[in-house]
PDB file of N, CA and C in Angstrom:
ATOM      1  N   UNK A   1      93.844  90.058 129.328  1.00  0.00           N
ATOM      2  CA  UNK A   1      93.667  89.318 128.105  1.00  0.00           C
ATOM      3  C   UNK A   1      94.721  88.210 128.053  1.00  0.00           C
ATOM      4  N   UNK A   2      94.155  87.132 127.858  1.00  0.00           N
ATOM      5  CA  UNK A   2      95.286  85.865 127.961  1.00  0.00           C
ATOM      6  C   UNK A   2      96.462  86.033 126.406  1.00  0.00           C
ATOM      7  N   UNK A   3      97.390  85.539 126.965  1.00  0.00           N
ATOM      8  CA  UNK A   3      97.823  85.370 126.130  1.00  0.00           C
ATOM      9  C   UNK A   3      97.767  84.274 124.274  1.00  0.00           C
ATOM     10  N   UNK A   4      97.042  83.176 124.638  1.00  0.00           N
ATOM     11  CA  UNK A   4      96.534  82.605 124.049  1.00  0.00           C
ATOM     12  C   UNK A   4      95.706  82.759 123.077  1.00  0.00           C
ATOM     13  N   UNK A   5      94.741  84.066 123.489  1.00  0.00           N
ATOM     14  CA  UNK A   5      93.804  84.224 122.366  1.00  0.00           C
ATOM     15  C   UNK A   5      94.477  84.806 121.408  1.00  0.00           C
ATOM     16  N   UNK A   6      93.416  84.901 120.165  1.00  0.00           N
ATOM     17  CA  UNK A   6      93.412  85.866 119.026  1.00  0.00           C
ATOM     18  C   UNK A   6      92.156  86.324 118.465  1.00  0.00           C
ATOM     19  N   UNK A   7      92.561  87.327 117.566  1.00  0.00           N
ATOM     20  CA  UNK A   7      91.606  88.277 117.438  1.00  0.00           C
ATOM     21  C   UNK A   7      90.352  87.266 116.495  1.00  0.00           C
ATOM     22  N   UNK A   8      91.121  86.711 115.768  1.00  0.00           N
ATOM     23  CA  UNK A   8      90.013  86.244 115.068  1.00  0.00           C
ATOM     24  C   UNK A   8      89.045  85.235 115.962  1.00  0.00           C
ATOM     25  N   UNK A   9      89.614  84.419 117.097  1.00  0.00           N
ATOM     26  CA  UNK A   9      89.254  83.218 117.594  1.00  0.00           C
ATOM     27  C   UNK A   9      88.196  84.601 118.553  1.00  0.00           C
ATOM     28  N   UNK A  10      88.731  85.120 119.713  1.00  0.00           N
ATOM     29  CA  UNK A  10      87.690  86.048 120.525  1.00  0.00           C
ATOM     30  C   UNK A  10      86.589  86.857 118.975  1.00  0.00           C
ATOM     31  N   UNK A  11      86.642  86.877 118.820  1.00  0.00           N
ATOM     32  CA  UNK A  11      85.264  87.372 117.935  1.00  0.00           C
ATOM     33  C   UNK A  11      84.344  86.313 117.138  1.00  0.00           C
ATOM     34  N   UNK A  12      85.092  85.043 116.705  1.00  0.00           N
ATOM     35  CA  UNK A  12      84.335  83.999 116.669  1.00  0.00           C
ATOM     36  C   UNK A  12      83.690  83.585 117.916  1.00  0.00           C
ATOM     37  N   UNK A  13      84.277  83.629 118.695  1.00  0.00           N
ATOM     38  CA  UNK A  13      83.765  82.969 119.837  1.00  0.00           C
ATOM     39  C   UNK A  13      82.660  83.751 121.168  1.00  0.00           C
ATOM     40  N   UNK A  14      82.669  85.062 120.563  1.00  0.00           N
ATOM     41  CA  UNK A  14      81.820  85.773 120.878  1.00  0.00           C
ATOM     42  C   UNK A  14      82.321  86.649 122.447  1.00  0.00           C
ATOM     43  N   UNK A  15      83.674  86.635 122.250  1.00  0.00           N
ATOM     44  CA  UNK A  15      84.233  86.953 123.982  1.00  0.00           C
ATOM     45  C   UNK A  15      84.681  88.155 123.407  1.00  0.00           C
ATOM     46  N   UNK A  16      84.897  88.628 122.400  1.00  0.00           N
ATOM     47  CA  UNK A  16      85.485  89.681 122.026  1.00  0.00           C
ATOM     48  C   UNK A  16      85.123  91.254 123.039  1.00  0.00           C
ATOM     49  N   UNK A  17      86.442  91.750 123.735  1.00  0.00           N
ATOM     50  CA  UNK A  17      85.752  92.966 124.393  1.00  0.00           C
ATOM     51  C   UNK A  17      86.355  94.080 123.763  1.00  0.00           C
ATOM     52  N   UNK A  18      85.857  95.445 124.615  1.00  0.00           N
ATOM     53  CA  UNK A  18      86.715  96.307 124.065  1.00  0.00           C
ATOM     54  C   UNK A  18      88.089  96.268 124.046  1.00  0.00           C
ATOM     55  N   UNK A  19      88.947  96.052 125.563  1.00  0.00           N
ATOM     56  CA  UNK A  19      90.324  95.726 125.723  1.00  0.00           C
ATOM     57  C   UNK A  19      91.101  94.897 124.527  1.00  0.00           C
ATOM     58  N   UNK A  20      90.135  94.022 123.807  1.00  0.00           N
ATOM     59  CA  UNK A  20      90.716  93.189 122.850  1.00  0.00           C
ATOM     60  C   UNK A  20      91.036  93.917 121.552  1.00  0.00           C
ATOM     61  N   UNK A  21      89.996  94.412 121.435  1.00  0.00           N
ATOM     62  CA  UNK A  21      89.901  95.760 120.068  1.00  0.00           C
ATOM     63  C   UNK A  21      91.263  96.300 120.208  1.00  0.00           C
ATOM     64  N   UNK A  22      91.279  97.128 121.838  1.00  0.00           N
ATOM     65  CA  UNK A  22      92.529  97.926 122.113  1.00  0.00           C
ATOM     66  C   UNK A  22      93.846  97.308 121.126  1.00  0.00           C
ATOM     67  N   UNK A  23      93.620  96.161 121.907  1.00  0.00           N
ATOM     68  CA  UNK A  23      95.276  95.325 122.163  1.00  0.00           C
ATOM     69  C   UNK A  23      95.554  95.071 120.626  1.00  0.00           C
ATOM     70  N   UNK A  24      94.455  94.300 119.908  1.00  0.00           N
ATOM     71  CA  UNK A  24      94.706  94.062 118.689  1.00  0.00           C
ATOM     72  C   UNK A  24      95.021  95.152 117.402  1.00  0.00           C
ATOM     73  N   UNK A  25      94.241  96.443 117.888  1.00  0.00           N
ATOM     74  CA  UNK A  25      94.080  97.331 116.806  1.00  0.00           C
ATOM     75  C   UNK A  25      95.883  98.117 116.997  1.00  0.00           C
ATOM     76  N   UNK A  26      96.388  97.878 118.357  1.00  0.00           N
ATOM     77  CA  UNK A  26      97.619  98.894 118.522  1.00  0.00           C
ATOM     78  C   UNK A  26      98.891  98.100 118.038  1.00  0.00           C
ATOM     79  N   UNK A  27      98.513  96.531 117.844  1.00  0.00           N
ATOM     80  CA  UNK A  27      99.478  95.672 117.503  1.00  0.00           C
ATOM     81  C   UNK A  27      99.174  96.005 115.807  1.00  0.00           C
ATOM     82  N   UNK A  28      98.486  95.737 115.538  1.00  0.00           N
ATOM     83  CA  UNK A  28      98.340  96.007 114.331  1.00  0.00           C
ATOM     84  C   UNK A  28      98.406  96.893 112.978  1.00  0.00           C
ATOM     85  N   UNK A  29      98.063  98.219 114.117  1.00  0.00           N
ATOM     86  CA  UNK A  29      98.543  99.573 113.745  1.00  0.00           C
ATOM     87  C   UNK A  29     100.348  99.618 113.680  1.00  0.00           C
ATOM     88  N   UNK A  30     100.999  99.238 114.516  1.00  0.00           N
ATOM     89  CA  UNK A  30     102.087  99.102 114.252  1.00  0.00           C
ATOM     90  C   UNK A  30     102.729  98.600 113.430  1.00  0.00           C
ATOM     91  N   UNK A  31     102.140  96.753 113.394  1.00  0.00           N
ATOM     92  CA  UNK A  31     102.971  96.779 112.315  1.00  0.00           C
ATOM     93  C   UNK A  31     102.770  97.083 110.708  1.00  0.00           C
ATOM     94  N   UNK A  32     101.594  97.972 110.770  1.00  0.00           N
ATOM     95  CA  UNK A  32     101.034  98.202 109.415  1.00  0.00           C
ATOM     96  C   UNK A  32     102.311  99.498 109.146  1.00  0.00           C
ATOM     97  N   UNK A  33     102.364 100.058 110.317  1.00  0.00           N
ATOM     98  CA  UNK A  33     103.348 101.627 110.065  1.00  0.00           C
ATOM     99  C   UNK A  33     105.066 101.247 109.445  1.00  0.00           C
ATOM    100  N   UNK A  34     104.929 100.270 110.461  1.00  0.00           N
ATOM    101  CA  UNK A  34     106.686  99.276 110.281  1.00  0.00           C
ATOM    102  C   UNK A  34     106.575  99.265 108.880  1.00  0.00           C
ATOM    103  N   UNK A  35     105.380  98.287 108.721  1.00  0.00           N
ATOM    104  CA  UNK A  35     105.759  98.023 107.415  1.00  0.00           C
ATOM    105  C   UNK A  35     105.675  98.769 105.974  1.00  0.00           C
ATOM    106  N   UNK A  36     104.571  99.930 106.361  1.00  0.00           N
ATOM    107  CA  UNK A  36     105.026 101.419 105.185  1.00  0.00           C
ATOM    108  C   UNK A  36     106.389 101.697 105.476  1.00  0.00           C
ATOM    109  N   UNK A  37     106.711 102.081 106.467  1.00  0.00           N
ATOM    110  CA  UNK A  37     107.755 103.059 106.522  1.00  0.00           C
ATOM    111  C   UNK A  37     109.194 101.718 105.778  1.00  0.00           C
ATOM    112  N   UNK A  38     109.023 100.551 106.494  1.00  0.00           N
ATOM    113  CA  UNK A  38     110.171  99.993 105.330  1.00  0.00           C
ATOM    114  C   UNK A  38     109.807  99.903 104.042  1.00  0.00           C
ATOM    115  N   UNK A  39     108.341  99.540 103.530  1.00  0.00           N
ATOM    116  CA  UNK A  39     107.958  99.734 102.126  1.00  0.00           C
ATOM    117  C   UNK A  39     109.189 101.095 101.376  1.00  0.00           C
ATOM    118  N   UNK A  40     108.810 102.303 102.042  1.00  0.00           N
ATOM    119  CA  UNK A  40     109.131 103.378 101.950  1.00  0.00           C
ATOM    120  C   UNK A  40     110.463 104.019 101.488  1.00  0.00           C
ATOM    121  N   UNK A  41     111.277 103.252 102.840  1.00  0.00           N
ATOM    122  CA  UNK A  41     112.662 103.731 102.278  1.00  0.00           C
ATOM    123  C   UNK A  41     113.531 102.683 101.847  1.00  0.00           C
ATOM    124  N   UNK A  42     113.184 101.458 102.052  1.00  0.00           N
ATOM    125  CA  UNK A  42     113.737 100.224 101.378  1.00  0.00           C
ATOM    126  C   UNK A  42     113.227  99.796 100.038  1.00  0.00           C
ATOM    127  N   UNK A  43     112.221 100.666  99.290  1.00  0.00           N
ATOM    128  CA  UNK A  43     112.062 100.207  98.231  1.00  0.00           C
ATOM    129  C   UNK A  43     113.062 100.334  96.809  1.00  0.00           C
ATOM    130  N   UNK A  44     113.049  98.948  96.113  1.00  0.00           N
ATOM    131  CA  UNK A  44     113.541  98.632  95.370  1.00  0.00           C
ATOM    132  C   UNK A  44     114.057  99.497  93.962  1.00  0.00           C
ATOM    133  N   UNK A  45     115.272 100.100  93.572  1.00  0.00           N
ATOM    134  CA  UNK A  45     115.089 101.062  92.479  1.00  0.00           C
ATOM    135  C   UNK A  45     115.023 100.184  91.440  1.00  0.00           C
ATOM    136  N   UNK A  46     114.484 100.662  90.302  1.00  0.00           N
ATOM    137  CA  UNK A  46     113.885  99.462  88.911  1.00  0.00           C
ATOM    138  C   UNK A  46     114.337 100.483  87.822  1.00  0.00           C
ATOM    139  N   UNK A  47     115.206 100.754  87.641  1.00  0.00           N
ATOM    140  CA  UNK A  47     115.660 101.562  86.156  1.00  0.00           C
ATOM    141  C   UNK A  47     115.123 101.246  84.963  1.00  0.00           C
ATOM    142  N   UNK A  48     115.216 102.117  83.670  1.00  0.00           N
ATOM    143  CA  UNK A  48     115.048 101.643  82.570  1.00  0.00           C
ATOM    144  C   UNK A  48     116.173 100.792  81.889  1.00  0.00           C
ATOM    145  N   UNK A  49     116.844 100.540  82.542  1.00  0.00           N
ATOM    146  CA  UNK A  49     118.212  99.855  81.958  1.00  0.00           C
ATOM    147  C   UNK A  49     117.334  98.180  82.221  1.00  0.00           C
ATOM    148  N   UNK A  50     116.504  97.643  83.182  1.00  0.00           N
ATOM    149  CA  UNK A  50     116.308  96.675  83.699  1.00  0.00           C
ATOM    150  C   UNK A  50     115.290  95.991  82.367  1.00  0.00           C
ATOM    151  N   UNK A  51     115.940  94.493  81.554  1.00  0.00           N
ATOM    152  CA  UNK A  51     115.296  94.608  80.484  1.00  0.00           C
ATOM    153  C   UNK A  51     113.679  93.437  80.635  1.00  0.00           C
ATOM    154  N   UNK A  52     114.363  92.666  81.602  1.00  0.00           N
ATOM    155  CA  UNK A  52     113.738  91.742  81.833  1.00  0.00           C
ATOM    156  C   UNK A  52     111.911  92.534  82.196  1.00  0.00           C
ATOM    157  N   UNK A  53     110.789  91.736  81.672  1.00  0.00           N
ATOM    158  CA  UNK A  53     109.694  92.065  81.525  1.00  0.00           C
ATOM    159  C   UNK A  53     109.699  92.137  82.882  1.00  0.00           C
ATOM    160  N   UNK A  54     108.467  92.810  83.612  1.00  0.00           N
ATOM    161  CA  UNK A  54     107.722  92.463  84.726  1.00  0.00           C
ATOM    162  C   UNK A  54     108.582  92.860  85.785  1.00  0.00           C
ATOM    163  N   UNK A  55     109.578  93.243  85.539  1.00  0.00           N
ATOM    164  CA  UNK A  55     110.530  93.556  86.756  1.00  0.00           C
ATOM    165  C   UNK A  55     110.020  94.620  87.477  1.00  0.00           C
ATOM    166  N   UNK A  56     109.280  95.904  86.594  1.00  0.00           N
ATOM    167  CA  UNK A  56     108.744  96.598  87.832  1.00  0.00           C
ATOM    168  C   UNK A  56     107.613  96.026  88.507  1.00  0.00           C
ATOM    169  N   UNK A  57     106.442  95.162  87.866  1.00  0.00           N
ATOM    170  CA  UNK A  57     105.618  94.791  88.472  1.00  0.00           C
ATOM    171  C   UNK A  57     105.504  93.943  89.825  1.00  0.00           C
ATOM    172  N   UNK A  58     106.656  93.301  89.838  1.00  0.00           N
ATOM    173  CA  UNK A  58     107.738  92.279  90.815  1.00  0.00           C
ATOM    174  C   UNK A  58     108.078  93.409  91.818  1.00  0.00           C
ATOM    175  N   UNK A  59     108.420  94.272  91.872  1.00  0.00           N
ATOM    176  CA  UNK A  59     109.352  95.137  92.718  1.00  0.00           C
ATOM    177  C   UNK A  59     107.853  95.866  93.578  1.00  0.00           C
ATOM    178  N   UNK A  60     106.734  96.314  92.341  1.00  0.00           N
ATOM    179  CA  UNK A  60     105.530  96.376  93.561  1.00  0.00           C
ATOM    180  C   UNK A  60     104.968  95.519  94.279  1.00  0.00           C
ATOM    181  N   UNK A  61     105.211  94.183  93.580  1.00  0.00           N
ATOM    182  CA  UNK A  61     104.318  93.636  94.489  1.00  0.00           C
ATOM    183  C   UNK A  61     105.386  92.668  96.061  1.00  0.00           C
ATOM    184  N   UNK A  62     106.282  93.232  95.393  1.00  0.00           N
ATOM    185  CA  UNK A  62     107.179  92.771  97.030  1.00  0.00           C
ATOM    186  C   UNK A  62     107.082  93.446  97.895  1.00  0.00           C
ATOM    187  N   UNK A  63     106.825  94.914  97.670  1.00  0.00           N
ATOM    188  CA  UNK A  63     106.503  96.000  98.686  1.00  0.00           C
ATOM    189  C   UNK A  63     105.212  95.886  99.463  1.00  0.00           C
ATOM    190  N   UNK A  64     104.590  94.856  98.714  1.00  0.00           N
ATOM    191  CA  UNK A  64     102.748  95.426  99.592  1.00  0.00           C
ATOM    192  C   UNK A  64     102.963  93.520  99.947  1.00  0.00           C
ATOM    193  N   UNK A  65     104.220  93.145 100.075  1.00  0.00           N
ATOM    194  CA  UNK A  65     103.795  91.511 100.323  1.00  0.00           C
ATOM    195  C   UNK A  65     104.039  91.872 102.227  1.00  0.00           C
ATOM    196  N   UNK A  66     104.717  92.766 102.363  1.00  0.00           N
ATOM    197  CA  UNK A  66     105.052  93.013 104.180  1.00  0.00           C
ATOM    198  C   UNK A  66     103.786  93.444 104.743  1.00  0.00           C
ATOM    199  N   UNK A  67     102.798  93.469 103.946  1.00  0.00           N
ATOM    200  CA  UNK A  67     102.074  94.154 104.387  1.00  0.00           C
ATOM    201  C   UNK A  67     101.179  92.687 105.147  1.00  0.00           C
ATOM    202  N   UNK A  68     101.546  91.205 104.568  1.00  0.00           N
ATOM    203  CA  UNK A  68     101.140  89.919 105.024  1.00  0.00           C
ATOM    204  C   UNK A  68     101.355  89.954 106.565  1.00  0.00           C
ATOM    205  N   UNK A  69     102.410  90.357 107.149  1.00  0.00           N
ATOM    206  CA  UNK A  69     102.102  90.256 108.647  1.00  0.00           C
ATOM    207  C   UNK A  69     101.401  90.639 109.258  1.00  0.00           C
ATOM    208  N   UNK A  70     100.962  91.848 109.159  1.00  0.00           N
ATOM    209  CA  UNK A  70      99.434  92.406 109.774  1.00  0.00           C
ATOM    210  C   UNK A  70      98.195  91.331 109.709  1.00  0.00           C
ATOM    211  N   UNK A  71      98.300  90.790 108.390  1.00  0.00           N
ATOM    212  CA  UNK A  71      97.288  89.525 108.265  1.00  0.00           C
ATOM    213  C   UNK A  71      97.414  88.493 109.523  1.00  0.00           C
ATOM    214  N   UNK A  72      98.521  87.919 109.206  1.00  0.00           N
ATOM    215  CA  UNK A  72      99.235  87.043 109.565  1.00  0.00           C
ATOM    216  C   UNK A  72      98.794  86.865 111.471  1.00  0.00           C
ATOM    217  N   UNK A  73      98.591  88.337 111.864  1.00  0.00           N
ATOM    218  CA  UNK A  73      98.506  88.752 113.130  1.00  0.00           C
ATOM    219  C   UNK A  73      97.028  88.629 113.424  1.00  0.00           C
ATOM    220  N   UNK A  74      96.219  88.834 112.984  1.00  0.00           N
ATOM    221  CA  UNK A  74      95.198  88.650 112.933  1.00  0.00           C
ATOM    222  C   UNK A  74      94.277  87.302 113.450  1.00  0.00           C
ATOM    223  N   UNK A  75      95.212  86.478 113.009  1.00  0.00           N
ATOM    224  CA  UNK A  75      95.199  85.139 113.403  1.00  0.00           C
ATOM    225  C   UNK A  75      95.774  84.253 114.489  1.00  0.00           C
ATOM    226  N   UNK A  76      96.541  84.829 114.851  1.00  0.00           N
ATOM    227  CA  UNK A  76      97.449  84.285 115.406  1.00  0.00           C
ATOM    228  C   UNK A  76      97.489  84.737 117.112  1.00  0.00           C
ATOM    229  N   UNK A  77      97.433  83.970 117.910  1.00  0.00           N
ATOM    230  CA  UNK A  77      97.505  84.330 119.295  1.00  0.00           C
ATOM    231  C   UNK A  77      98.189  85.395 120.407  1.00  0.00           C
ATOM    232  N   UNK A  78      97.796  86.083 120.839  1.00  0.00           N
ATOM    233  CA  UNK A  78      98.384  87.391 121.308  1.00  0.00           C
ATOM    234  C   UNK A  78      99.974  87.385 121.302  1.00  0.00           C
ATOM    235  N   UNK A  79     100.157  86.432 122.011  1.00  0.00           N
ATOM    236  CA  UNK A  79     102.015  85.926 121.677  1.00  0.00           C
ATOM    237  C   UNK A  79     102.902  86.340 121.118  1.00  0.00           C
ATOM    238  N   UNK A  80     101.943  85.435 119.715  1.00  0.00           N
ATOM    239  CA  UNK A  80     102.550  85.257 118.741  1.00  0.00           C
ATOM    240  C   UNK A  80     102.635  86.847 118.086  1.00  0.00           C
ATOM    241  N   UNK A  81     101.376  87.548 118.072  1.00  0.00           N
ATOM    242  CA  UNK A  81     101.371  89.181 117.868  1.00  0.00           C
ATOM    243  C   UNK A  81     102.548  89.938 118.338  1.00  0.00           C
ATOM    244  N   UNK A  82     102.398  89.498 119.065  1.00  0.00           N
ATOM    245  CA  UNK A  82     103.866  90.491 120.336  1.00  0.00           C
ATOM    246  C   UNK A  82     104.900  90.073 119.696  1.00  0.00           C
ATOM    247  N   UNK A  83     105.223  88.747 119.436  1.00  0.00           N
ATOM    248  CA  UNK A  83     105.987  88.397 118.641  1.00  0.00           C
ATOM    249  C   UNK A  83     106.310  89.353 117.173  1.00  0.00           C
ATOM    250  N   UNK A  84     105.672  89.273 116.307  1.00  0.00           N
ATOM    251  CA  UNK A  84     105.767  89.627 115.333  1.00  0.00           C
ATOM    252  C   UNK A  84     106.163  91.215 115.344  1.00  0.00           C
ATOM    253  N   UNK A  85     105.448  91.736 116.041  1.00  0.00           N
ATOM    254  CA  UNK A  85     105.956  93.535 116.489  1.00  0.00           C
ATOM    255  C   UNK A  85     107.092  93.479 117.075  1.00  0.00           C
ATOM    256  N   UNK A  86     107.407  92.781 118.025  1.00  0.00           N
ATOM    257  CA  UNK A  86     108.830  93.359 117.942  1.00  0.00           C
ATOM    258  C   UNK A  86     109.815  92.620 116.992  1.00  0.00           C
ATOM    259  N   UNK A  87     109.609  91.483 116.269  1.00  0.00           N
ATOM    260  CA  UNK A  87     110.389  91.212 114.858  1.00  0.00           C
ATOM    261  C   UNK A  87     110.084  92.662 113.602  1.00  0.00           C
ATOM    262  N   UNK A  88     109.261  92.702 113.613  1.00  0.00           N
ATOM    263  CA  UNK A  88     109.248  93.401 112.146  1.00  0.00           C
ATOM    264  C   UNK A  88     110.008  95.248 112.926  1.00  0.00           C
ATOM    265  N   UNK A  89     109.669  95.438 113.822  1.00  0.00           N
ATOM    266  CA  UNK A  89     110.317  96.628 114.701  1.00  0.00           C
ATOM    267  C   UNK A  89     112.019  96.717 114.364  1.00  0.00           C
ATOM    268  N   UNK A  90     112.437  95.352 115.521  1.00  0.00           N
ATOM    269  CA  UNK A  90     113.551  95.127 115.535  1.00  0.00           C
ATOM    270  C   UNK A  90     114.576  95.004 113.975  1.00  0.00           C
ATOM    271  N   UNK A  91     113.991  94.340 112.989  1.00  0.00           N
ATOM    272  CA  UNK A  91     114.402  94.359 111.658  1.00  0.00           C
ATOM    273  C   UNK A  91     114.097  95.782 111.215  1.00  0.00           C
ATOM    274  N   UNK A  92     113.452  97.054 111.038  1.00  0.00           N
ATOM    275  CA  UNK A  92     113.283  98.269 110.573  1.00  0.00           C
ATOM    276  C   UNK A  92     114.360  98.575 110.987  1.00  0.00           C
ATOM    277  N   UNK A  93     114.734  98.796 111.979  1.00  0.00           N
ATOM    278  CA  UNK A  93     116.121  99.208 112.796  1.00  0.00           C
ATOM    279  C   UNK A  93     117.146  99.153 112.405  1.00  0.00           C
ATOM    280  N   UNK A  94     116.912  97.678 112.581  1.00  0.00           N
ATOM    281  CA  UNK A  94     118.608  96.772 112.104  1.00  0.00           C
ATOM    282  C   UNK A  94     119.006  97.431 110.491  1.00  0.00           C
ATOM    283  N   UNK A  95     118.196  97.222 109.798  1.00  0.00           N
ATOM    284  CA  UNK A  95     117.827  97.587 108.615  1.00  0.00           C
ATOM    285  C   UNK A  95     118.590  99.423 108.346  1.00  0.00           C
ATOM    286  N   UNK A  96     118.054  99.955 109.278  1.00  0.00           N
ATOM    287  CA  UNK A  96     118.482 101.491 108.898  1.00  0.00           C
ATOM    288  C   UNK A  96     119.810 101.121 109.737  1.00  0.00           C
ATOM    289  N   UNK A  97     120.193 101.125 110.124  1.00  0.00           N
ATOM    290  CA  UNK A  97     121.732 100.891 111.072  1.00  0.00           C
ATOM    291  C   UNK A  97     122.608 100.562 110.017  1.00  0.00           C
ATOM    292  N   UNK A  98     122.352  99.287 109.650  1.00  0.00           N
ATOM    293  CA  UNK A  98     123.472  98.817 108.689  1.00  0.00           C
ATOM    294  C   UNK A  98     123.478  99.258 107.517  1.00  0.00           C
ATOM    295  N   UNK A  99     122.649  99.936 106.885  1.00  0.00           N
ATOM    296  CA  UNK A  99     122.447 101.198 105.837  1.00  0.00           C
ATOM    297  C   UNK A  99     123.256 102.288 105.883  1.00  0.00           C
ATOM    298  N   UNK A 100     123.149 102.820 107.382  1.00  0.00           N
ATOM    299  CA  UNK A 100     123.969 103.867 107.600  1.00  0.00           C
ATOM    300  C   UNK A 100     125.255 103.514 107.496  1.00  0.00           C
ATOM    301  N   UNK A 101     125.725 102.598 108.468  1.00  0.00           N
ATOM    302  CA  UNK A 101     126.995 101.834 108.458  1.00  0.00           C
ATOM    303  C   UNK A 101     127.546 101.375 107.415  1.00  0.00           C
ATOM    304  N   UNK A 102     126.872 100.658 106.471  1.00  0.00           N
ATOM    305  CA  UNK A 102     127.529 100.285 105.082  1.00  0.00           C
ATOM    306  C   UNK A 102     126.316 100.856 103.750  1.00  0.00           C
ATOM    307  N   UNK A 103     126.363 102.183 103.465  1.00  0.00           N
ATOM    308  CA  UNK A 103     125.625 102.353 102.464  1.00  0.00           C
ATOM    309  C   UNK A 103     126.178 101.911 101.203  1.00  0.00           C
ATOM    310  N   UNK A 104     125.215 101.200 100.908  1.00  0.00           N
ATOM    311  CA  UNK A 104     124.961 100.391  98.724  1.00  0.00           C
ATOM    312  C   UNK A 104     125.537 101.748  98.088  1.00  0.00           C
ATOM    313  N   UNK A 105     126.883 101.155  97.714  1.00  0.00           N
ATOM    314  CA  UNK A 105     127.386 101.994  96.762  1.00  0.00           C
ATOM    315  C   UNK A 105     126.932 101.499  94.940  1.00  0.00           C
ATOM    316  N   UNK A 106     127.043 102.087  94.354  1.00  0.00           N
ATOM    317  CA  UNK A 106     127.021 101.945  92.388  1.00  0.00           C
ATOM    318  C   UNK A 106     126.815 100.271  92.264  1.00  0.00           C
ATOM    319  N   UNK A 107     126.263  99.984  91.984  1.00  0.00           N
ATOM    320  CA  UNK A 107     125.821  98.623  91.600  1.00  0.00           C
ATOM    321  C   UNK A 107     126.705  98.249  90.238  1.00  0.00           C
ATOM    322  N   UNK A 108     127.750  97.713  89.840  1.00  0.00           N
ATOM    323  CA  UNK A 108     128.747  97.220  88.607  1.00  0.00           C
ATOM    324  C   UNK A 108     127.865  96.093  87.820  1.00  0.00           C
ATOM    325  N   UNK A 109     127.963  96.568  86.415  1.00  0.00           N
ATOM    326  CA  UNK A 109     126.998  95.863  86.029  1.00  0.00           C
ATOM    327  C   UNK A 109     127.451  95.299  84.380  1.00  0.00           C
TER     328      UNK A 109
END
């Protein structure tokens, strides 16, 4: 599978095979998981102390906005896919590392 294509362009274009299904559905599956699992443990705490309106509604909808790269992939040329999996990978990581390393203490308010 060249690197060049994408999923959307091979199925417009009628070249779409199984191997493509493969490639696309395992890129995709991934970063759909990446991006629950940071949904998950990176999500935002929203207290009742927080007075400002809409603040929880804001805090959901930032969680399901990661969920845009999977889109994003869809479109975009095998590459660029590969690309994006190991960015959103590599950031989950980084992400729990420096968590561990410097955990968010009491927020002063």
């Amino acid at each position: 599978m060249p690197l060049g294509a994408s999923l959307v362009g091979t199925m417009a274009g009628g070249t779409a095979t199984g191997a493509t299904a493969l490639v696309f559905g395992i890129l995709l599956l991934v970063i759909v998981v990446v991006a629950e699992v940071t949904r998950r443990v990176f999500r935002p705490v929203v207290g009742a102390s927080d007075a400002a309106p809409g603040v929880e509604a804001v805090a959901r909808m930032a969680g399901f906005l990661q969920f845009g790269t999977a889109v994003v992939a869809i479109f975009v040329p095998l590459a660029a896919a590969l690309y994006l999996v190991v960015t959103v990978t590599w950031t989950l990581v980084q992400r729990v590392v420096l968590r561990r390393r410097f955990p968010l203490g009491p927020v002063a308010g």
